[in-house]
Protein backbone atom coordinates (compact mmCIF):
# COMPACT_ATOMS: atom_id res chain seq x y z
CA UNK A 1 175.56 52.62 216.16
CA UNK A 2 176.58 55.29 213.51
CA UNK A 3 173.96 57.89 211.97
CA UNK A 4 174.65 56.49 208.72
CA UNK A 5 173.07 53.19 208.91
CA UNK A 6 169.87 54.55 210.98
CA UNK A 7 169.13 56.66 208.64
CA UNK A 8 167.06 56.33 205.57
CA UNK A 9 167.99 56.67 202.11
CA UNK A 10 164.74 59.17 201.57
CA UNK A 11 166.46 61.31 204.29
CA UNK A 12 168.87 63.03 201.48
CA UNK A 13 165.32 64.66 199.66
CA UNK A 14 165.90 67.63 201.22
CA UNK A 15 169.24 68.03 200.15
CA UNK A 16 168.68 67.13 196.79
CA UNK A 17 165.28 69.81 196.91
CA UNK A 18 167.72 72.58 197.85
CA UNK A 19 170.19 71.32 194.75
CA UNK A 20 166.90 71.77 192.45
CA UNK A 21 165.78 74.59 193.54
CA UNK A 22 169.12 76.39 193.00
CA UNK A 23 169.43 75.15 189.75
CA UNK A 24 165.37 75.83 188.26
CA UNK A 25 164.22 78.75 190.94
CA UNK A 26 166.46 81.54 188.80
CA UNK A 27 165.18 80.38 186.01
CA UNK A 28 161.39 80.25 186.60
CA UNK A 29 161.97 83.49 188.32
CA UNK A 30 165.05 85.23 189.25
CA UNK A 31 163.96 88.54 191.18
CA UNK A 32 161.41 86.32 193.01
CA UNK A 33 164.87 84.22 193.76
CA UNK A 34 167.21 86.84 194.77
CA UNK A 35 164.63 88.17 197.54
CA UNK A 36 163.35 85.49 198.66
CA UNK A 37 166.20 82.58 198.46
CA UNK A 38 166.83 82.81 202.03
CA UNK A 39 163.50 81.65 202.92
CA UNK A 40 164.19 78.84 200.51
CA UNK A 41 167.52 77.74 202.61
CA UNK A 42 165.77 78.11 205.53
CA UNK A 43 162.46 75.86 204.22
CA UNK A 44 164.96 72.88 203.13
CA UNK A 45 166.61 72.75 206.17
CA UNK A 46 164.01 72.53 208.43
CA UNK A 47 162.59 69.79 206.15
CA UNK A 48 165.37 68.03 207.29
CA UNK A 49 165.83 69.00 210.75
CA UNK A 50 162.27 69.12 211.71
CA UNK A 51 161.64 65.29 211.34
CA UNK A 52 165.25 64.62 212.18
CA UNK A 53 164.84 65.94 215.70
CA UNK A 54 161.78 63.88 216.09
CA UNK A 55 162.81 60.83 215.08
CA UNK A 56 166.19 61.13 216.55
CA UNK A 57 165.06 63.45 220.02
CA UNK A 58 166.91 66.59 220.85
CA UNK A 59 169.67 65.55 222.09
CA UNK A 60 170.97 63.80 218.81
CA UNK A 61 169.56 66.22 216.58
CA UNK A 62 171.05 69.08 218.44
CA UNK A 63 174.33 67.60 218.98
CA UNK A 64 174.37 67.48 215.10
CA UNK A 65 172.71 70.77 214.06
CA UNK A 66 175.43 72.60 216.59
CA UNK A 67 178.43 70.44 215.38
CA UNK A 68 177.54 70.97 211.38
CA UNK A 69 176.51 74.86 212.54
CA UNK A 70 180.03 75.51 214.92
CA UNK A 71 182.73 73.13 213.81
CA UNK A 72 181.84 73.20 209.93
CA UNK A 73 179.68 76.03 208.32
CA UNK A 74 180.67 79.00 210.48
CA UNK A 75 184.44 78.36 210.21
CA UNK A 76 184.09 77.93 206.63
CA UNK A 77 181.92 81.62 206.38
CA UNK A 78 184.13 82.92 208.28
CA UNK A 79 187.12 82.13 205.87
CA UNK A 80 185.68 83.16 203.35
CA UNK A 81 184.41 86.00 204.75
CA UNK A 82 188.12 87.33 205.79
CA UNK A 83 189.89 85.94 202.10
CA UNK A 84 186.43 88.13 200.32
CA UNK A 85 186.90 91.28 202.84
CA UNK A 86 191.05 91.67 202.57
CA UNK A 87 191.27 90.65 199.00
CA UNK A 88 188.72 93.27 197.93
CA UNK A 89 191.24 95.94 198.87
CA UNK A 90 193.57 95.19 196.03
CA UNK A 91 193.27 96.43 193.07
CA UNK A 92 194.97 96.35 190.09
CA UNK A 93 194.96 99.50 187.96
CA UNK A 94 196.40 99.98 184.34
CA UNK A 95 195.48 99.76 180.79
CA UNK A 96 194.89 96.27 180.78
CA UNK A 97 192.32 95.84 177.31
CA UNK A 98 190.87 92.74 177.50
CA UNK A 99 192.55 90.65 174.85
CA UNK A 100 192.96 87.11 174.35
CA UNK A 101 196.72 87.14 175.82
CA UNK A 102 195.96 89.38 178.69
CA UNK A 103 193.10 87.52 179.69
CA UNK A 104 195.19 84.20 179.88
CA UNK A 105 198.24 85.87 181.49
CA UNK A 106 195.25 86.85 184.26
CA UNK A 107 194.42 83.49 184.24
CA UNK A 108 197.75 82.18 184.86
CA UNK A 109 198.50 84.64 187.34
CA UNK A 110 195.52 83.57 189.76
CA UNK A 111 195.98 80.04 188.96
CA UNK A 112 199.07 80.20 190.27
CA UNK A 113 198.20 82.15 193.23
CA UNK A 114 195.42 79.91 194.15
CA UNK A 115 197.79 76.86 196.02
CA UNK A 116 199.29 79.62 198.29
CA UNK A 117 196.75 82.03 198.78
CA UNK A 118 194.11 79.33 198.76
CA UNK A 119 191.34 79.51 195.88
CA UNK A 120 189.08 81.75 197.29
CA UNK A 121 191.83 84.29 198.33
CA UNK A 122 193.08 84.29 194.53
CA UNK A 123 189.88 84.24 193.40
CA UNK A 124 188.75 87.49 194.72
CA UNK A 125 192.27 89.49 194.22
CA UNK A 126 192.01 87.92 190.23
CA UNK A 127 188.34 88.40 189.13
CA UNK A 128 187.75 91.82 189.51
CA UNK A 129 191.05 93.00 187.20
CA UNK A 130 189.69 90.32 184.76
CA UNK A 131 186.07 91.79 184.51
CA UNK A 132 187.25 95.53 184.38
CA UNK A 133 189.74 94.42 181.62
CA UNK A 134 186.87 92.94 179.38
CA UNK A 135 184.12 95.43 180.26
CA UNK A 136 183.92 96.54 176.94
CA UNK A 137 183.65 93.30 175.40
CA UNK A 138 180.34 91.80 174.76
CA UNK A 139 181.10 88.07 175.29
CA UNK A 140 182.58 87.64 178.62
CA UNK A 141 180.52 84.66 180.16
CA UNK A 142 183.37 82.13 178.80
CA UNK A 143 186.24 84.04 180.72
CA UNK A 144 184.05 83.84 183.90
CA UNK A 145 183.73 80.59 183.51
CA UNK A 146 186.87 78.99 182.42
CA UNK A 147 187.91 81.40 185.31
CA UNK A 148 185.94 79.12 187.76
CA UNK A 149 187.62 76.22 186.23
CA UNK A 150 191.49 77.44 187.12
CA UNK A 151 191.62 80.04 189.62
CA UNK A 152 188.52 78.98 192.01
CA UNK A 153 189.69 74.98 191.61
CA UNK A 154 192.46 73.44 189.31
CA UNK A 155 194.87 76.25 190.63
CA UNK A 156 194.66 75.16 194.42
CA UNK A 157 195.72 71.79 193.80
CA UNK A 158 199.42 72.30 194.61
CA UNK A 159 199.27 72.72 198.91
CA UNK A 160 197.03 72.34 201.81
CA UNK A 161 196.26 76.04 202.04
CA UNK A 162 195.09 75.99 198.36
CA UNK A 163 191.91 74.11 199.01
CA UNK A 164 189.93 73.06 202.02
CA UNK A 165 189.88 68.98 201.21
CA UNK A 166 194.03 69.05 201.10
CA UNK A 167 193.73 71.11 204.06
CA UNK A 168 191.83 68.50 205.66
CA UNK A 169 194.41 65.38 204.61
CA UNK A 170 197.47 67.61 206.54
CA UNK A 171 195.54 67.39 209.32
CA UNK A 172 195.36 64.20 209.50
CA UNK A 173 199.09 63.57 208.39
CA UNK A 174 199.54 64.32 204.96
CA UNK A 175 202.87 66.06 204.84
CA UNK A 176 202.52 69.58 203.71
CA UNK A 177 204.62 69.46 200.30
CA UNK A 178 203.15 65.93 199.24
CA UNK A 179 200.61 67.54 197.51
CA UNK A 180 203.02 68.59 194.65
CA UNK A 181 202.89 65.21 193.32
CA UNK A 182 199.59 66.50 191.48
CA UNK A 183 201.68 69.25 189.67
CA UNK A 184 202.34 67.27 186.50
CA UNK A 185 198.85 66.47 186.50
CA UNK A 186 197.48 70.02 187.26
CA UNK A 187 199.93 71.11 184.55
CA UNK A 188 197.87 69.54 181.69
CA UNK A 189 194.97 70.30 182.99
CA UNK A 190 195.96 73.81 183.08
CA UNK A 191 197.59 73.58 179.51
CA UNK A 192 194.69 72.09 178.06
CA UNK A 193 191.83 75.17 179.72
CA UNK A 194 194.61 77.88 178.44
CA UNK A 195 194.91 76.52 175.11
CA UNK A 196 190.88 75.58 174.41
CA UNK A 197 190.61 79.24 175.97
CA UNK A 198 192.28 81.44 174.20
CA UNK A 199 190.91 79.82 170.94
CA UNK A 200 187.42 80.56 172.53
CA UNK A 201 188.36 84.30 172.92
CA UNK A 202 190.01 84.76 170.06
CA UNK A 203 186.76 83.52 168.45
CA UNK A 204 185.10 85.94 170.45
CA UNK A 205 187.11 88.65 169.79
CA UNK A 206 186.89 88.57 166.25
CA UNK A 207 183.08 88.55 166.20
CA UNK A 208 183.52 91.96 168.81
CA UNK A 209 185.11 94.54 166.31
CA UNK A 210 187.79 96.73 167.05
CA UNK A 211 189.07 97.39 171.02
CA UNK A 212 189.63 100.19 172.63
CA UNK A 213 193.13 101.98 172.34
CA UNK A 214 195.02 101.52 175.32
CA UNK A 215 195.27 104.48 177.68
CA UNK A 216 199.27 103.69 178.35
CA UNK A 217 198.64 103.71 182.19
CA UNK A 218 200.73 101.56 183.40
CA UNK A 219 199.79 98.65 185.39
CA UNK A 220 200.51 99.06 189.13
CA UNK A 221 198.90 96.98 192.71
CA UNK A 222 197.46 99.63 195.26
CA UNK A 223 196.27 98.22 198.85
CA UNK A 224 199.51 96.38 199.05
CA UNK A 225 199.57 96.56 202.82
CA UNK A 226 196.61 94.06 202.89
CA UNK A 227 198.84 91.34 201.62
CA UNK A 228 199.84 91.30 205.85
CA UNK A 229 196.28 90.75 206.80
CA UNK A 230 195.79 87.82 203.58
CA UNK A 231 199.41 86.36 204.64
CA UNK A 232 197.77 86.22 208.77
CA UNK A 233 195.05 84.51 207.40
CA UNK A 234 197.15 81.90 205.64
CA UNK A 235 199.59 81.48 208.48
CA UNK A 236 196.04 81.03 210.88
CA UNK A 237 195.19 78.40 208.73
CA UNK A 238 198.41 76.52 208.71
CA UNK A 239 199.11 77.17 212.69
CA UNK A 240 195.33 75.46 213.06
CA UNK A 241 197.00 72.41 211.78
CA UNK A 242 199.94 72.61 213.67
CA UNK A 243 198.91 73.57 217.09
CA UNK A 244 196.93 70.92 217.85
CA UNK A 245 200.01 68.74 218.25
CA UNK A 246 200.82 70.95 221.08
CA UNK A 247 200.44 70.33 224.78
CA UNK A 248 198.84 73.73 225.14
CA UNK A 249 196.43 72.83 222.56
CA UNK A 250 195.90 68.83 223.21
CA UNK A 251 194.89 66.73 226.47
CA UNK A 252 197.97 64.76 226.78
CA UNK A 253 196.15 61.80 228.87
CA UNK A 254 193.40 61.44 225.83
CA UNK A 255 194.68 62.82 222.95
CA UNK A 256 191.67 64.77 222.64
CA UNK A 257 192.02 68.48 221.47
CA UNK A 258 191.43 70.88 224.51
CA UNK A 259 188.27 73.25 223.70
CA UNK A 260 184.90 74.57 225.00
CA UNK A 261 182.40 72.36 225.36
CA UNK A 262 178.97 73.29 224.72
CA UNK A 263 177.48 69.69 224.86
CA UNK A 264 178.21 66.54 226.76
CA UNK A 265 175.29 63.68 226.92
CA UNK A 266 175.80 60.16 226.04
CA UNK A 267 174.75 60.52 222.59
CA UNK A 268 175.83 63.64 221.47
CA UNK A 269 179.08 65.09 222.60
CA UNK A 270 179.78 69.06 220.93
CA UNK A 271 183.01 70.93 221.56
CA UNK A 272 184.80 74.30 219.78
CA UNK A 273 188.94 73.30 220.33
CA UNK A 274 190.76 76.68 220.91
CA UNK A 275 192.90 76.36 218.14
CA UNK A 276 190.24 76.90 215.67
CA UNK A 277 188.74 79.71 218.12
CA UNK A 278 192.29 81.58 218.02
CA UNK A 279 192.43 80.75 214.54
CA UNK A 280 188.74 82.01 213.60
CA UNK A 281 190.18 85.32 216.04
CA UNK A 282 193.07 85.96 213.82
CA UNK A 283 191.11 85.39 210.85
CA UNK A 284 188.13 88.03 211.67
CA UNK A 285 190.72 90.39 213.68
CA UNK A 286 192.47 90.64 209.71
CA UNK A 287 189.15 91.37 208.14
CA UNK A 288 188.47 94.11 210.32
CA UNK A 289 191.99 95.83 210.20
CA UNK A 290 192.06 95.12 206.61
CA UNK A 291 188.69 96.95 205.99
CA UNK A 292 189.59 99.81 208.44
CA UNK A 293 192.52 100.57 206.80
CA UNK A 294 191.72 100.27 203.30
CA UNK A 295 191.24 103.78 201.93
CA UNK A 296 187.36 103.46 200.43
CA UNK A 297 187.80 104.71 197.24
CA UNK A 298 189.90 101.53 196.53
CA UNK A 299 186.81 99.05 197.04
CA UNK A 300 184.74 101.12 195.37
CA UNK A 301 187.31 101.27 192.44
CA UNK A 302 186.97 96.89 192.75
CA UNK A 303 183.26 97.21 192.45
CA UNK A 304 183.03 95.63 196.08
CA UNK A 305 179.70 94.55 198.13
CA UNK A 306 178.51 92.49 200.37
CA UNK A 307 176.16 90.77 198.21
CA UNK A 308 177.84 87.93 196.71
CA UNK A 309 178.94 87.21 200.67
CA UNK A 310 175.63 86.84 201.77
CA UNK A 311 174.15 84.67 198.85
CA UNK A 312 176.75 82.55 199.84
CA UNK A 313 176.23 82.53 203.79
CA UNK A 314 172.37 82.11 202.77
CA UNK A 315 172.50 79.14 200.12
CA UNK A 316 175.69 77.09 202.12
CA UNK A 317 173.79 77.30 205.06
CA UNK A 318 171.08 75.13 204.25
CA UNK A 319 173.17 73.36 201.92
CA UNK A 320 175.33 72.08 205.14
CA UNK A 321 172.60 71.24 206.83
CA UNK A 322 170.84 69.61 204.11
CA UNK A 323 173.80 67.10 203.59
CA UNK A 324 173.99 66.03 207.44
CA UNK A 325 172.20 62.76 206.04
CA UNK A 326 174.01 61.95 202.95
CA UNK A 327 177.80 62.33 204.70
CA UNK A 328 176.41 60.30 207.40
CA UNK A 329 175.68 58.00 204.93
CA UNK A 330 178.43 57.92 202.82
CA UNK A 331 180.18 57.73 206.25
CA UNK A 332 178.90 54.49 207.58
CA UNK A 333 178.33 52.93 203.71
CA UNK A 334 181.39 54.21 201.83
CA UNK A 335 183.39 50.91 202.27
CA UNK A 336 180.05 48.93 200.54
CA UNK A 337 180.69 50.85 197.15
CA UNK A 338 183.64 48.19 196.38
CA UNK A 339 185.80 51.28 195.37
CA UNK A 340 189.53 49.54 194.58
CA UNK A 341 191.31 51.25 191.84
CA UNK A 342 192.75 54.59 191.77
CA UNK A 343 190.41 55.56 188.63
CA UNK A 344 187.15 54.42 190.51
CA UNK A 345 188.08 56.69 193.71
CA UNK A 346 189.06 59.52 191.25
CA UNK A 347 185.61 59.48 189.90
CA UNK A 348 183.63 59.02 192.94
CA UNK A 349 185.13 61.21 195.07
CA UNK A 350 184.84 64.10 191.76
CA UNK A 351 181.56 63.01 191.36
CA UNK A 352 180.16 63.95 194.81
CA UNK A 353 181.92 66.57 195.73
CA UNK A 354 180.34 68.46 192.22
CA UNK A 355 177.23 68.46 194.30
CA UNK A 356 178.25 67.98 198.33
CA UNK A 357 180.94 70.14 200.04
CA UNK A 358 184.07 68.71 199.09
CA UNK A 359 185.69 68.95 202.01
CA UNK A 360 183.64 66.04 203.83
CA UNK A 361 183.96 64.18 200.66
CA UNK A 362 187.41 64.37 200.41
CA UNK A 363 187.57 63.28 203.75
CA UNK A 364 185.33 60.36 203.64
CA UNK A 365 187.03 58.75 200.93
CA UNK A 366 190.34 59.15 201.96
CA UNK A 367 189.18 56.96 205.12
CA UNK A 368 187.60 54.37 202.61
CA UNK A 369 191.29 54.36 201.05
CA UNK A 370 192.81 54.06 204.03
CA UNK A 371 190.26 50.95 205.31
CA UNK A 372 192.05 48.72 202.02
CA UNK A 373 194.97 48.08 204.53
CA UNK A 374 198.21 49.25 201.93
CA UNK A 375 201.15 48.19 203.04
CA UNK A 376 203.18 51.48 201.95
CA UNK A 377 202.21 54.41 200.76
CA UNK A 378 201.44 57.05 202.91
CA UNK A 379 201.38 57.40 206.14
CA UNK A 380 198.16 59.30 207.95
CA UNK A 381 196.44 59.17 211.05
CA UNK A 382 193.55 56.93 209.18
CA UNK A 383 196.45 54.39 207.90
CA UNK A 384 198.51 54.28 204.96
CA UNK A 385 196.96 55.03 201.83
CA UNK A 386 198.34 54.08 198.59
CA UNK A 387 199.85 56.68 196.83
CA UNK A 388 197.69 56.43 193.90
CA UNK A 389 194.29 56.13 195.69
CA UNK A 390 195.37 59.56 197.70
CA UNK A 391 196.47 61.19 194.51
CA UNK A 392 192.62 60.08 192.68
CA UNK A 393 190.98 61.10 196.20
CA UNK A 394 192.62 64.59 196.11
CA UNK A 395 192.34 65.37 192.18
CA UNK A 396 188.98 63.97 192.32
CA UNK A 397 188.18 66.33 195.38
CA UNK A 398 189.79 70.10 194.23
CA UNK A 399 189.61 69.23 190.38
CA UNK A 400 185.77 68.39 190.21
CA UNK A 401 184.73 70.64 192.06
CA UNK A 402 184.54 72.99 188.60
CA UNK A 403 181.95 71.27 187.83
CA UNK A 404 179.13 72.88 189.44
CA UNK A 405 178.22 76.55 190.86
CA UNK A 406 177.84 74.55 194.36
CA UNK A 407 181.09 72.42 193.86
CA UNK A 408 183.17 75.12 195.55
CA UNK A 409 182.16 77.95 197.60
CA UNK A 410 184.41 80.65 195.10
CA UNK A 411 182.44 79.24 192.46
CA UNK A 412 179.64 81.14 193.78
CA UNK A 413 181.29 84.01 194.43
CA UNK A 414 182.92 84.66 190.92
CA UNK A 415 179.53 83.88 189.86
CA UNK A 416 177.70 87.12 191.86
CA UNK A 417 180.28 89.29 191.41
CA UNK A 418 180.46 88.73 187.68
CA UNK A 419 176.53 89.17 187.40
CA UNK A 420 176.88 92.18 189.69
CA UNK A 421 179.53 93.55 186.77
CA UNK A 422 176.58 93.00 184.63
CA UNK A 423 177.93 89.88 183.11
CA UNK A 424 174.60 87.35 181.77
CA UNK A 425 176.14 84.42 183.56
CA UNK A 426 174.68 80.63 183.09
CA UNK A 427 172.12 79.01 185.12
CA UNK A 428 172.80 76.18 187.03
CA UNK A 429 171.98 74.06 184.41
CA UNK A 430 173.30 76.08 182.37
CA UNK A 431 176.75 76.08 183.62
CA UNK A 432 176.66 72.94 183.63
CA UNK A 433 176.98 72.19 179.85
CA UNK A 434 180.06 74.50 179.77
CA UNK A 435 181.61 71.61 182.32
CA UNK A 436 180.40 68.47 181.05
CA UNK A 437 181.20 69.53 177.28
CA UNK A 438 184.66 70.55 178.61
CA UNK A 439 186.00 69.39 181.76
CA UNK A 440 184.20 65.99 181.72
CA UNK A 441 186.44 65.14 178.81
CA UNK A 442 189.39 66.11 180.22
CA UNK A 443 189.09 64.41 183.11
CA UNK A 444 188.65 61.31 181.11
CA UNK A 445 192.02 61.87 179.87
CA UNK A 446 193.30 62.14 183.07
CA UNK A 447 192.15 59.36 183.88
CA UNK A 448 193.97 57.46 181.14
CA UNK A 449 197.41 58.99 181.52
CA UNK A 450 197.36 59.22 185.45
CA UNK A 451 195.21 56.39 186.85
């Protein structure tokens, strides 16, 4: 029988504690929050785990603490550990001054990096130029986050490498370039932010007084050589997908993906497949030469730290854990929602992933599409999915994922590094209203025009 329809509905309480205690905890108190948040993580998880591993026994509850732990969080940490590390060794020098049509020819720039260097990747090579261009400005929390909105999500719509839920569906079939049917899509999305933005910082800029003269420095890219290491990382990525369809990599007789196994009972059953230990290899073995070859004075000229790392390693990992219960769930239930049309799948599979990872998401609604039995469309290893329902799945996946600080892991990211440059971001909440006045709207017009 699957987890999903053992488990209780009440079982998700620790998930959605860990959700509220992100978004009120900074606000009751935030130094108490910075030093003590990984005790909060930790608290929430075992809330789950605890009473999960005696209800369940060890086996069970191991199998799925090690599989969530291995095969999900520490890949992704490690990810975005190597994208953070190699990215934060270019930097972009020159009199750049902060105005409205810089600051959207930034934005453009990283949105359009974002589908081939993957959103976190063009996230953390886009953010810093943008905050060093604006430092003298005093309203800069709207550039942060309409720059959560396009680089971190809307820009990685394009390709598999762009974001981790379109990563997922070529995995599991998806051909590599069908993703580009979102373009005209992710074009007015991305027409819509630009224009709405530089009205907002025109506003702003008006209300700032004169800017500083440009220096005439000319703008120039030093720590070019790391683009190697970031193009290894992509090309780790893609060979994880296309490995397994190997012999080398795959048990011919089962079809099963060869790999270490670190638990075999009858109800739990835990492997690591080599490709994603050579890939995690390649991935951590760029990091390292990236950092050891970066001349220091460049990351220090980016501002960079290891804090905005670790408040995402701390938060994600009991956020992963937390939502063992409500995947599971959605898992074994999805098909009961009586989700049919391409604009119902569009805003469920948004909805969720705003608040759960939306990898997983992605992925459990693109079975539900599949389980409607289309007779063309296409063709996966869950079944052929309409065209439509994939497109709403996928949109509904990368797009919404704006929509909260926990909807994407760069989301976080930008965030720290921006408050680290001294920038009074949002709250959770807070954030919040800059996404449901703004994006919530324009996804209703997508809705109308694409589904």
């Amino acid at each position: 029988m699957e987890l999903g329809t053992q488990l209780p509905l009440w079982s998700i309480i620790p998930f959605v504690g860990m959700l509220l205690s992100i978004a009120i905890i900074p606000l009751v108190n935030g130094h108490w929050w910075e030093k003590h948040m990984w005790k909060v993580s930790a608290f929430w998880a075992l809330a789950f785990f605890v009473p999960f591993l005696v209800g369940f026994g060890v086996q069970l509850a191991v199998g799925h603490g090690l599989e969530v732990i291995l095969l999900d969080y520490v890949p992704f940490i490690i990810l975005i550990l190597g994208l953070f590390t190699v990215s934060g060794g270019i930097v972009i020098r020159g009199s750049l001054s902060g105005t409205p049509k810089v600051n959207v020819v930034l934005l453009l720039i990283g949105t359009l990096l974002a589908s081939w260097i993957g959103t976190t990747g063009a996230a953390m090579v886009m953010i810093r130029p943008l905050l060093r261009a604006n430092a003298w400005r005093k309203h800069r929390v709207h550039q942060v986050v309409f720059f959560i909105f396009l680089v971190a999500n809307i820009g990685g719509s394009l390709t598999p490498i762009g974001d981790p839920p379109l990563f997922l569906g070529f995995l599991r079939g998806v051909p590599f370039f069908w993703t580009m049917k979102l373009l005209p899509m992710m074009l007015l999305n991305v027409a819509v932010l630009i224009v709405v933005f530089y009205l907002l910082d025109s506003y702003f800029m008006r209300k700032e007084g004169p800017h500083p003269e440009s220096t005439g420095e000319k703008v120039r890219v030093e720590g070019l050589h790391n683009i190697v290491f970031l193009l290894a990382i992509v090309g780790a990525v893609i060979l994880s997908g296309v490995l397994p369809g190997t012999a080398a990599f795959t048990d011919p007789a089962t079809g099963d993906p060869r790999g270490l196994t670190l638990m075999d009972s009858a109800v739990a059953h835990v492997a690591i497949p080599y490709v994603n230990l050579l890939r995690d290899a390649i991935i951590l073995a760029a990091a390292f030469l990236a950092y050891r070859t970066t001349n220091a004075r460049l990351r220090t000229a980016n501002g960079f730290g290891w804090g905005p790392i670790q408040e995402v390693a701390i938060l994600f990992a009991g956020i992963f854990v937390t939502m063992i219960p409500a995947l599971a769930i959605l898992q074994a239930r999805g098909s009961e929602l009586g989700l049919t049309s391409p604009a119902e799948f569009f805003w469920a599979t948004g909805g969720l992933s705003s608040f759960l990872d939306n990898a997983p998401t992605y992925l459990v609604f693109m079975t539900t599409a599949a389980s409607l039995g289309a007779t063309a469309g296409v063709e996966t290893t869950l079944g052929i999915i309409d065209e439509q329902l994939l497109m709403a799945v996928s949109a509904g996946a990368v797009f919404m994922g704006a929509n909260t600080y926990i909807g994407n892991a760069p989301n976080f990211m930008v965030r720290s590094i921006a408050v680290e440059s001294e920038v009074r971001m949002p709250s959770f909440l807070g954030y919040m209203k800059w996404s449901i006045s703004i994006l919530i709207p324009l996804f209703v017009v997508d809705t109308l025009i694409f589904f």
